[in-house]
Protein backbone atom coordinates (compact mmCIF):
# COMPACT_ATOMS: atom_id res chain seq x y z
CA UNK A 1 -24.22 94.27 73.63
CA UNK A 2 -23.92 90.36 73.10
CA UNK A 3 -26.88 89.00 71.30
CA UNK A 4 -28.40 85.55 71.35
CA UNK A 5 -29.20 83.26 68.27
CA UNK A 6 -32.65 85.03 68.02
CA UNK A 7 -30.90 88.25 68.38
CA UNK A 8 -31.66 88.84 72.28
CA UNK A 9 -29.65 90.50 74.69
CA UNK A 10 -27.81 88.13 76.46
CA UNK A 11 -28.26 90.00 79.66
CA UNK A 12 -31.76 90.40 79.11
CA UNK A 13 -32.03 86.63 78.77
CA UNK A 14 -30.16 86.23 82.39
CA UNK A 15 -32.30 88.76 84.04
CA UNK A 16 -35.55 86.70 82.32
CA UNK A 17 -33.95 83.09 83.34
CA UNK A 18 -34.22 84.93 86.66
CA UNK A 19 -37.44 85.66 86.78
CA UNK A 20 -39.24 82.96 85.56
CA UNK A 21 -37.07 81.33 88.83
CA UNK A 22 -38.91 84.22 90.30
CA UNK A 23 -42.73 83.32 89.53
CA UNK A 24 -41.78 79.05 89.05
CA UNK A 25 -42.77 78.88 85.45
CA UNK A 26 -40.93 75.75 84.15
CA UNK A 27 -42.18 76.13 80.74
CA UNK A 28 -40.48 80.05 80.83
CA UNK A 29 -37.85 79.20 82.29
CA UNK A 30 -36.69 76.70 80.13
CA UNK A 31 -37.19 79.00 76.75
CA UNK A 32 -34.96 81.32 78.56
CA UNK A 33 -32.24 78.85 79.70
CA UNK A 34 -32.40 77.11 76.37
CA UNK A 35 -31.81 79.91 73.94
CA UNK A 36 -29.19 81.15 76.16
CA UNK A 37 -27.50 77.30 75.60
CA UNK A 38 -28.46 76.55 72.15
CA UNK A 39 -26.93 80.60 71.28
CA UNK A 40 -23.10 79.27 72.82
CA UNK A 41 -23.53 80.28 76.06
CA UNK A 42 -23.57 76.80 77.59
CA UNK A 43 -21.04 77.21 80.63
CA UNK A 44 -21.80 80.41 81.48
CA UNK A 45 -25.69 79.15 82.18
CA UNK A 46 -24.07 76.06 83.81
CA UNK A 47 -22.52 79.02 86.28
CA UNK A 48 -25.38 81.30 86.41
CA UNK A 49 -27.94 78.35 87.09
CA UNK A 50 -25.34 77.80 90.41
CA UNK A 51 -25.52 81.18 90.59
CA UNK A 52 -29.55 81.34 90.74
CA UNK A 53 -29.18 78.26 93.50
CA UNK A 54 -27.47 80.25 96.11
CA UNK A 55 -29.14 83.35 96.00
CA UNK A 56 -32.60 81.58 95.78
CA UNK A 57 -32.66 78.18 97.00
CA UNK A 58 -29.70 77.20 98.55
CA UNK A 59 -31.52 77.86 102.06
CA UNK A 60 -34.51 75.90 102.03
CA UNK A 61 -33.18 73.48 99.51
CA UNK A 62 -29.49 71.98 101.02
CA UNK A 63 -30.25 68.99 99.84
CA UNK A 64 -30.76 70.22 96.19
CA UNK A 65 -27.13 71.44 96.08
CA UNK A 66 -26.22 67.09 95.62
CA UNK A 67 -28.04 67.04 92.56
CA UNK A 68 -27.30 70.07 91.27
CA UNK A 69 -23.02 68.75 91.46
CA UNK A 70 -24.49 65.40 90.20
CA UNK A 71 -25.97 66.80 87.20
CA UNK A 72 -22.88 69.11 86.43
CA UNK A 73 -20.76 66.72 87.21
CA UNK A 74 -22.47 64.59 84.12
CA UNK A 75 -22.75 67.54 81.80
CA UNK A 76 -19.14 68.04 82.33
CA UNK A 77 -18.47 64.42 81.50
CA UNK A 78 -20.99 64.75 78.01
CA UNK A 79 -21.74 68.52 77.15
CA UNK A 80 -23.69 67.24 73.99
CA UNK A 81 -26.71 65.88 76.27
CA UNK A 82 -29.19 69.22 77.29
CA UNK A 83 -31.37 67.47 78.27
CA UNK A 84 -29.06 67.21 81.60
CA UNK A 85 -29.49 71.29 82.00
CA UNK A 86 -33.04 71.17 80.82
CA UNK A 87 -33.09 68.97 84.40
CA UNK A 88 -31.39 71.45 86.15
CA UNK A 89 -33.76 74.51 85.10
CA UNK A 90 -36.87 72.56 85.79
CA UNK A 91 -35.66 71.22 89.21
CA UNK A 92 -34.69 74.68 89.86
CA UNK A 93 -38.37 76.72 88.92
CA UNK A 94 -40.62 73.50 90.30
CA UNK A 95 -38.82 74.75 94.02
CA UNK A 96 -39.86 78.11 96.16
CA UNK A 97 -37.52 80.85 96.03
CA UNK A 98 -36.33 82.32 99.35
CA UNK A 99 -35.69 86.27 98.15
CA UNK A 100 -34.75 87.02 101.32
CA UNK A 101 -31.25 85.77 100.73
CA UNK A 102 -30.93 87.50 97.92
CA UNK A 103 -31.44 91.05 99.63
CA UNK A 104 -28.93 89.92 102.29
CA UNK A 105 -26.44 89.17 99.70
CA UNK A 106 -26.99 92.49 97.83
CA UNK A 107 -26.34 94.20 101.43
CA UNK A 108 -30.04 95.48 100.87
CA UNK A 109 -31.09 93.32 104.27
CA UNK A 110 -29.05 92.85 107.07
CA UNK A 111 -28.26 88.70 108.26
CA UNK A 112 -30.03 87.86 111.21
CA UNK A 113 -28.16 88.07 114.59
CA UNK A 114 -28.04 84.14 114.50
CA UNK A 115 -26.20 83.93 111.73
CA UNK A 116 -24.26 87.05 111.29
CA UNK A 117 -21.27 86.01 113.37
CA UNK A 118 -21.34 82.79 111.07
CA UNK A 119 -20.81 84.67 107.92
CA UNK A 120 -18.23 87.06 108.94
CA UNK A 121 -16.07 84.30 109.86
CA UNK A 122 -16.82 81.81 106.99
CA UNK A 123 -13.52 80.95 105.30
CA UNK A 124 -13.63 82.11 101.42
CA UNK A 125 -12.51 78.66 100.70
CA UNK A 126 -15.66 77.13 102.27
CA UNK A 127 -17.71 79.10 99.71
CA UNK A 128 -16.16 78.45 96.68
CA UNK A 129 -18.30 76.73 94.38
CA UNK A 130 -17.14 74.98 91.18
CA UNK A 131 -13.96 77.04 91.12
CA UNK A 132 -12.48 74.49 88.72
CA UNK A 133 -15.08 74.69 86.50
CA UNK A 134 -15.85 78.57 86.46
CA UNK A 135 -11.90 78.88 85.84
């Protein structure tokens, strides 16, 4: 078990992040995002915020995805300034979730006929996100 400056469970902290996504509670949301950031954990929330965008957003919110490699790109570029993923979280909870992604990614929901061909074919390359930076 990996535990958190205020002695949390680091995957507890993930599934809460998630959550407060969930039910759009900034304020939440933030507590959870910053204590897994303030505890060391700084580029794996950078990843699991991505993460959190494509199973929850990523469908209603394309043009989200922009600002979401804009921000990185600057937290990247100075990893001393939170207040860039502090940005990030609160951009992230202020949007509606679409679940239904999430199910269809967790094979719990099938994809609609539409777009079913479309992701069986979908080139692993297209899909990588950050690879770079989650190396």
């Amino acid at each position: 078990m990996i535990l958190t400056r205020n002695l949390y469970n680091k995957s507890n902290i993930e599934y809460s992040l998630f959550l407060s996504l969930l039910k759009r509670d900034s304020k939440e949301a933030l507590f959870w995002g910053y204590e897994m950031y303030f505890s060391g954990f700084k580029r794996e929330l950078i990843i699991k915020l991505w993460e959190y965008y494509y199973l929850l957003y990523a469908a209603f919110h394309v043009n989200l995805e922009k600002f979401l490699q804009k921000k990185t790109k600057e937290w990247l570029e100075n990893q001393t300034n939170n207040l860039i993923v502090g940005t990030i979280i609160v951009n992230l909870s202020t949007r509606e979730p679409c679940i239904d992604f999430y199910y269809m990614y967790n094979k719990e929901l099938a994809y609609p006929d539409v777009i079913e061909k479309d992701i069986k074919t979908i080139n692993n390359d297209e899909i990588k996100v950050l690879e770079d930076f989650v190396i």
